[in-house]
C-alpha atoms as a PDB file:
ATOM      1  CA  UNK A   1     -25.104  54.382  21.931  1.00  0.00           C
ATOM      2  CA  UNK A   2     -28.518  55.620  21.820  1.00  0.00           C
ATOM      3  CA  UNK A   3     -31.373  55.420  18.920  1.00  0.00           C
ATOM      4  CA  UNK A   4     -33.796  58.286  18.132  1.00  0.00           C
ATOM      5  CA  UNK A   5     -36.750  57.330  15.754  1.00  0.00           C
ATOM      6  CA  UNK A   6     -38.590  60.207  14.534  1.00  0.00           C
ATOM      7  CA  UNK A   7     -42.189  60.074  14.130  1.00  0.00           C
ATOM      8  CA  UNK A   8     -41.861  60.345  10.563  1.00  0.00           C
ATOM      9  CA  UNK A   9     -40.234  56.982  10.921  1.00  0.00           C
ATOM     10  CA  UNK A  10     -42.185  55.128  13.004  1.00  0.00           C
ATOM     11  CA  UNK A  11     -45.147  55.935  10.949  1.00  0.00           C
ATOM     12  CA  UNK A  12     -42.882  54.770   7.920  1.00  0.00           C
ATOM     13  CA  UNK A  13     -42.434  51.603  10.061  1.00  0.00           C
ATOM     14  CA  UNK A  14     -45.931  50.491  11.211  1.00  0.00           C
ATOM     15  CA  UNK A  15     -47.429  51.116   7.110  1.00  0.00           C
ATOM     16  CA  UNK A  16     -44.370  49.862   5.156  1.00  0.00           C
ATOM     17  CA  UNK A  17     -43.304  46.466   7.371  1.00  0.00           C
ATOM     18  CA  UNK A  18     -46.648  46.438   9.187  1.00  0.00           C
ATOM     19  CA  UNK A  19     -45.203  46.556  12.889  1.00  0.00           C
ATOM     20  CA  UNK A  20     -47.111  46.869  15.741  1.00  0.00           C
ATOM     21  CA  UNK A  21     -46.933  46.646  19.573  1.00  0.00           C
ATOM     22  CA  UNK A  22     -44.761  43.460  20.756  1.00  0.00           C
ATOM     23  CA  UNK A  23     -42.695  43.376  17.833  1.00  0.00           C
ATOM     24  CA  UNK A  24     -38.873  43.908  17.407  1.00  0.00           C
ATOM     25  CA  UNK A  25     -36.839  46.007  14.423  1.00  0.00           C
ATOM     26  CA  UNK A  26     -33.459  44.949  14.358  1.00  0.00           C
ATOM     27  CA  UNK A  27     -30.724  47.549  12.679  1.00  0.00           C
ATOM     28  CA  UNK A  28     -28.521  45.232  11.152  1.00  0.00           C
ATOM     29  CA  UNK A  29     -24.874  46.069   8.930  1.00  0.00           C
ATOM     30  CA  UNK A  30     -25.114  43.994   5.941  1.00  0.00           C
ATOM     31  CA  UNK A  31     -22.071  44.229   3.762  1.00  0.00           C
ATOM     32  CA  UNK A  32     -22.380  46.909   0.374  1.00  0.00           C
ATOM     33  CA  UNK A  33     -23.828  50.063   0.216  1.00  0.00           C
ATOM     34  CA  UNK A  34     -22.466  53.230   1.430  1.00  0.00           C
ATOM     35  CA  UNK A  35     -23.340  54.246   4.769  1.00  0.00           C
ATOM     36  CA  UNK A  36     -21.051  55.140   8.476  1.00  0.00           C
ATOM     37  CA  UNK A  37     -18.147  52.683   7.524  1.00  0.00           C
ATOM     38  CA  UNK A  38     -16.698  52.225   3.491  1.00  0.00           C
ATOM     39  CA  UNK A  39     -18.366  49.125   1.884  1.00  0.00           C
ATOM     40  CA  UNK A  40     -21.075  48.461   4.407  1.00  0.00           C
ATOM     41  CA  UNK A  41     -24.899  49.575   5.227  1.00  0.00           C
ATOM     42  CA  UNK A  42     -27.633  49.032   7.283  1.00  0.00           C
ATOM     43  CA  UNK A  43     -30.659  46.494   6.931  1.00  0.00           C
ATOM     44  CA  UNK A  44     -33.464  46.036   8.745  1.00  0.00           C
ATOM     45  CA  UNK A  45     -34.844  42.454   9.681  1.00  0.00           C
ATOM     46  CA  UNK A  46     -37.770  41.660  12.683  1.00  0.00           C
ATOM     47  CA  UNK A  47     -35.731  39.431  14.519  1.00  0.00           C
ATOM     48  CA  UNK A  48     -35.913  39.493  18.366  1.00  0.00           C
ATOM     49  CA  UNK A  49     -33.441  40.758  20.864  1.00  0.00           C
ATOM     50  CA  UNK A  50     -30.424  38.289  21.616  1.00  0.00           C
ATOM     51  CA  UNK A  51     -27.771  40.692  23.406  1.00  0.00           C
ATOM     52  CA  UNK A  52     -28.288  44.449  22.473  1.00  0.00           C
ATOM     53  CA  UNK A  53     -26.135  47.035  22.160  1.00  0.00           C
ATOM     54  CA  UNK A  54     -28.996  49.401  22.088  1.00  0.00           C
ATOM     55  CA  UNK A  55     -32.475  49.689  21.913  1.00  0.00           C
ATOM     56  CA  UNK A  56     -35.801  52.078  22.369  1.00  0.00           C
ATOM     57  CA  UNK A  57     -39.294  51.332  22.625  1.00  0.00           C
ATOM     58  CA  UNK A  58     -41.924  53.467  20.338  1.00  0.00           C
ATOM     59  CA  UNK A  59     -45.289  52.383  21.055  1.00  0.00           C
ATOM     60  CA  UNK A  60     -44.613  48.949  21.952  1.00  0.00           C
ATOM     61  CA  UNK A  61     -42.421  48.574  19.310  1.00  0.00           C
ATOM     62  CA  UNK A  62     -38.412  47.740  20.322  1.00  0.00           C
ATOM     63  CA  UNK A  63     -35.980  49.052  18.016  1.00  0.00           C
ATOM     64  CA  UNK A  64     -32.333  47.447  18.465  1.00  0.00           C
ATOM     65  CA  UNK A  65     -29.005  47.091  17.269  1.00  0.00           C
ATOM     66  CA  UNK A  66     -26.945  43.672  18.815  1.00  0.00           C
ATOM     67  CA  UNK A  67     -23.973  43.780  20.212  1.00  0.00           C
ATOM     68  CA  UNK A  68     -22.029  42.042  17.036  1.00  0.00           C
ATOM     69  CA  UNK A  69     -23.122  45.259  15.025  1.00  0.00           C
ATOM     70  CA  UNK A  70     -21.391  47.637  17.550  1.00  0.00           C
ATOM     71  CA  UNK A  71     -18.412  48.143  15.746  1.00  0.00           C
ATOM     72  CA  UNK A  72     -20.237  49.244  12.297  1.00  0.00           C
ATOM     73  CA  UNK A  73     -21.224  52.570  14.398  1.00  0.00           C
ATOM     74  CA  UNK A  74     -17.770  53.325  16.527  1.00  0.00           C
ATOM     75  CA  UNK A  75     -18.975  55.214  19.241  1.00  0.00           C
ATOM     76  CA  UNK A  76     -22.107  57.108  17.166  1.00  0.00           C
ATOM     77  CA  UNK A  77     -25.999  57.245  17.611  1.00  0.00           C
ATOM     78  CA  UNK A  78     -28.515  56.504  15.766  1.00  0.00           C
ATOM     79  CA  UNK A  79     -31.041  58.613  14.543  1.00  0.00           C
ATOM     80  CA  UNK A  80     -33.875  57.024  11.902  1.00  0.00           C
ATOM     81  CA  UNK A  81     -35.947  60.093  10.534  1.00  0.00           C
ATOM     82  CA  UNK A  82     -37.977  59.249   7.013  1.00  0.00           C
ATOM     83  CA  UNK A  83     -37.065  60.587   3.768  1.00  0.00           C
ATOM     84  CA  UNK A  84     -40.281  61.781   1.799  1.00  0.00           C
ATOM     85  CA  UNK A  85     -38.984  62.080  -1.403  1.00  0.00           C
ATOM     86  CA  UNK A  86     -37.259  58.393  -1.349  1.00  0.00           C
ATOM     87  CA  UNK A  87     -40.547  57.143   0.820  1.00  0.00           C
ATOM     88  CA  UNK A  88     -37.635  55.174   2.754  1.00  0.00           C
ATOM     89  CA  UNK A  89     -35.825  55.812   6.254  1.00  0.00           C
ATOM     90  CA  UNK A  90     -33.049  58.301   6.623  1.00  0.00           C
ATOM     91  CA  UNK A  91     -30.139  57.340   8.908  1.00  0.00           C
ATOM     92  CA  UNK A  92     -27.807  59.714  10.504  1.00  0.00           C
ATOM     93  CA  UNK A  93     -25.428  59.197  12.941  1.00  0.00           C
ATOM     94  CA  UNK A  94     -24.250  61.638  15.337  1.00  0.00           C
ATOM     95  CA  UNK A  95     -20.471  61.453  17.509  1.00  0.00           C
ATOM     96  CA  UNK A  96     -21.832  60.500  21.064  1.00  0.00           C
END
């Protein structure tokens, strides 16, 4: 599983939940929502790396999903883009 953040994004990221170098966004399922699998979605918290399933580094910044969240995206990537007229991320996921 790989993630892609867009530079849309990471902009989105560094103004909206004032990240910087050294610090960690995890991509977390949290239960509701509508999103890759019926009922569930994905949250965002800054917690730091325990066991990841994935992660990338944009400008010092780690972006991860753990290994207990592997199952929410059954074999897809994850690309975060930003959605201009929400102001909020965009998630797709794309068949690896």
């Amino acid at each position: 599983m790989k993630i892609k953040i867009s530079d849309k994004a990471l902009t989105w990221f560094k103004d909206e939940m004032d990240v910087s170098t050294g610090d960690h966004i995890r991509f977390r399922v949290r239960y509701g929502g509508a999103g890759l699998q019926p009922g569930f979605s994905l949250a965002l918290s800054s917690d730091r790396p325990e066991s990841p399933a994935a992660s990338t580094d944009r400008d010092g910044i780690t972006f991860f999903i753990e290994g207990d969240d592997d199952w929410y995206f059954d074999g897809h990537d994850l690309t975060v883009d930003y959605n201009e007229q929400l102001d909020e991320p965009d998630y797709r996921y794309e068949k690896a």
